[in-house]
C-alpha atoms as a PDB file:
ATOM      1  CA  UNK A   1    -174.800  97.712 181.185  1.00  0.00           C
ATOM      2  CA  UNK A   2    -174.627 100.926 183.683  1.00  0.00           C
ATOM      3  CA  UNK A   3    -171.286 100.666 184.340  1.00  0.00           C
ATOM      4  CA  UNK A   4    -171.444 100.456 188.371  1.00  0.00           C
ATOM      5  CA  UNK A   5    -169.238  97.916 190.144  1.00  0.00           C
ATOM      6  CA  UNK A   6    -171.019  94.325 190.395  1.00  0.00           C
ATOM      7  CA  UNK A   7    -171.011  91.839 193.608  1.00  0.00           C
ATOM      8  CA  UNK A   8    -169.911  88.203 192.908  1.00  0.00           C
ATOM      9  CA  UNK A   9    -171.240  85.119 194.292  1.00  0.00           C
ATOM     10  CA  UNK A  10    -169.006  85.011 197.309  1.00  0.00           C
ATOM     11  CA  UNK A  11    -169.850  88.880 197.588  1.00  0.00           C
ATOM     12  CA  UNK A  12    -166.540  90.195 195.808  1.00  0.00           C
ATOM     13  CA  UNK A  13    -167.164  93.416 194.608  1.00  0.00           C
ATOM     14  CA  UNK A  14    -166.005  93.338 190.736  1.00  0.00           C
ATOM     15  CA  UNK A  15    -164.733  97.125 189.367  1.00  0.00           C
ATOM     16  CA  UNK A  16    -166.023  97.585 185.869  1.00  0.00           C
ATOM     17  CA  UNK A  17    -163.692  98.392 183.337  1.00  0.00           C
ATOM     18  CA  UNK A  18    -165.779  98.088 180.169  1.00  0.00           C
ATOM     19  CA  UNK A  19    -167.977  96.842 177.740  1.00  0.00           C
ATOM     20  CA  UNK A  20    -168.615  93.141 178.376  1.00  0.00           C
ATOM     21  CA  UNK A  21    -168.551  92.684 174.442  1.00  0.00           C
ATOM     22  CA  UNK A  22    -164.841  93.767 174.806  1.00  0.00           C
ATOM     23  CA  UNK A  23    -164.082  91.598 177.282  1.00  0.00           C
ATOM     24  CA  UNK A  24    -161.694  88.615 176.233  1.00  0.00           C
ATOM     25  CA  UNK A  25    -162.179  86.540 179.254  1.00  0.00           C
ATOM     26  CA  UNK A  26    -164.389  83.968 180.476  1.00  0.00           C
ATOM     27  CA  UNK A  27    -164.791  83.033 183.773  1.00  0.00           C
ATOM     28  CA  UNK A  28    -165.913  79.222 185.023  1.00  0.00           C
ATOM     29  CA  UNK A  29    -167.045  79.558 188.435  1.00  0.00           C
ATOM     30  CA  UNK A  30    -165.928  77.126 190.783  1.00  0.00           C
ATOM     31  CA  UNK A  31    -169.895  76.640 192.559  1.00  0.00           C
ATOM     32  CA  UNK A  32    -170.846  75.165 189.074  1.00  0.00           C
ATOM     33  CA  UNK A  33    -168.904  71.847 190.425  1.00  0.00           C
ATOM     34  CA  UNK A  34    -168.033  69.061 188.231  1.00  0.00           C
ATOM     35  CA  UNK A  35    -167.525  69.856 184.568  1.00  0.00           C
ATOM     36  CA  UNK A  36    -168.939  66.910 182.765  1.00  0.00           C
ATOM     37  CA  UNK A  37    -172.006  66.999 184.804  1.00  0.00           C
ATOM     38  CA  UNK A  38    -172.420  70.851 183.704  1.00  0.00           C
ATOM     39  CA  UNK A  39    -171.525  70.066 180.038  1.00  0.00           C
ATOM     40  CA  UNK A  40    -174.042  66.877 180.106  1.00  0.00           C
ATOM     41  CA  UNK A  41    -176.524  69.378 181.686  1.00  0.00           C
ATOM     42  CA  UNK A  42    -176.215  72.399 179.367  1.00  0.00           C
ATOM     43  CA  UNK A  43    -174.749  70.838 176.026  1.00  0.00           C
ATOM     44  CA  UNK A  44    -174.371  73.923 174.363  1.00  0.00           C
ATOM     45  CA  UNK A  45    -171.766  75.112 176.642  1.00  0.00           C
ATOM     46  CA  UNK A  46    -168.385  73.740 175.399  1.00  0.00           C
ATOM     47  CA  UNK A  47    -169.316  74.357 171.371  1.00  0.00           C
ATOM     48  CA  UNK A  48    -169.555  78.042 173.022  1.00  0.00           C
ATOM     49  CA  UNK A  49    -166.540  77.557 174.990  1.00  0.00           C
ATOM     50  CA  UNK A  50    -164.723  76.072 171.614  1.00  0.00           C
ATOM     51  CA  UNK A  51    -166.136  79.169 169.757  1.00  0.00           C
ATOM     52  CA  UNK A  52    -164.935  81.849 171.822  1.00  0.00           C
ATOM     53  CA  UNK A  53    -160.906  80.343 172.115  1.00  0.00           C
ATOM     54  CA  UNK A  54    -161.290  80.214 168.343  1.00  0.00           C
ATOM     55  CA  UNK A  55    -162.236  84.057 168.273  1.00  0.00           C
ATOM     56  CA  UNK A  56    -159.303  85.002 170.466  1.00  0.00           C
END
């Protein structure tokens, strides 16, 4: 929201280029581990996931 760069998990320093509501990607990150335990976990993840490729 203030523009300024942001630090990633790992500590990768991420330029912003921006509004997030203009961005048209999504990123998975790999620490989340395996998918269908994530998906079981928070359901409403690939209906999102689903609705956002449909947007595109």
């Amino acid at each position: 929201p203030d523009g300024l760069p942001v630090s990633s998990f790992s500590d990768v320093t991420l330029p912003v280029d921006g509004a997030l509501c203009q961005s048209d990607i999504i990123v998975i990150p790999a620490f989340w581990d395996d998918f269908e335990t994530l998906c079981q976990r928070y359901p409403q993840i690939l209906p999102w996931l689903r609705e956002q490729h449909a947007n595109v």
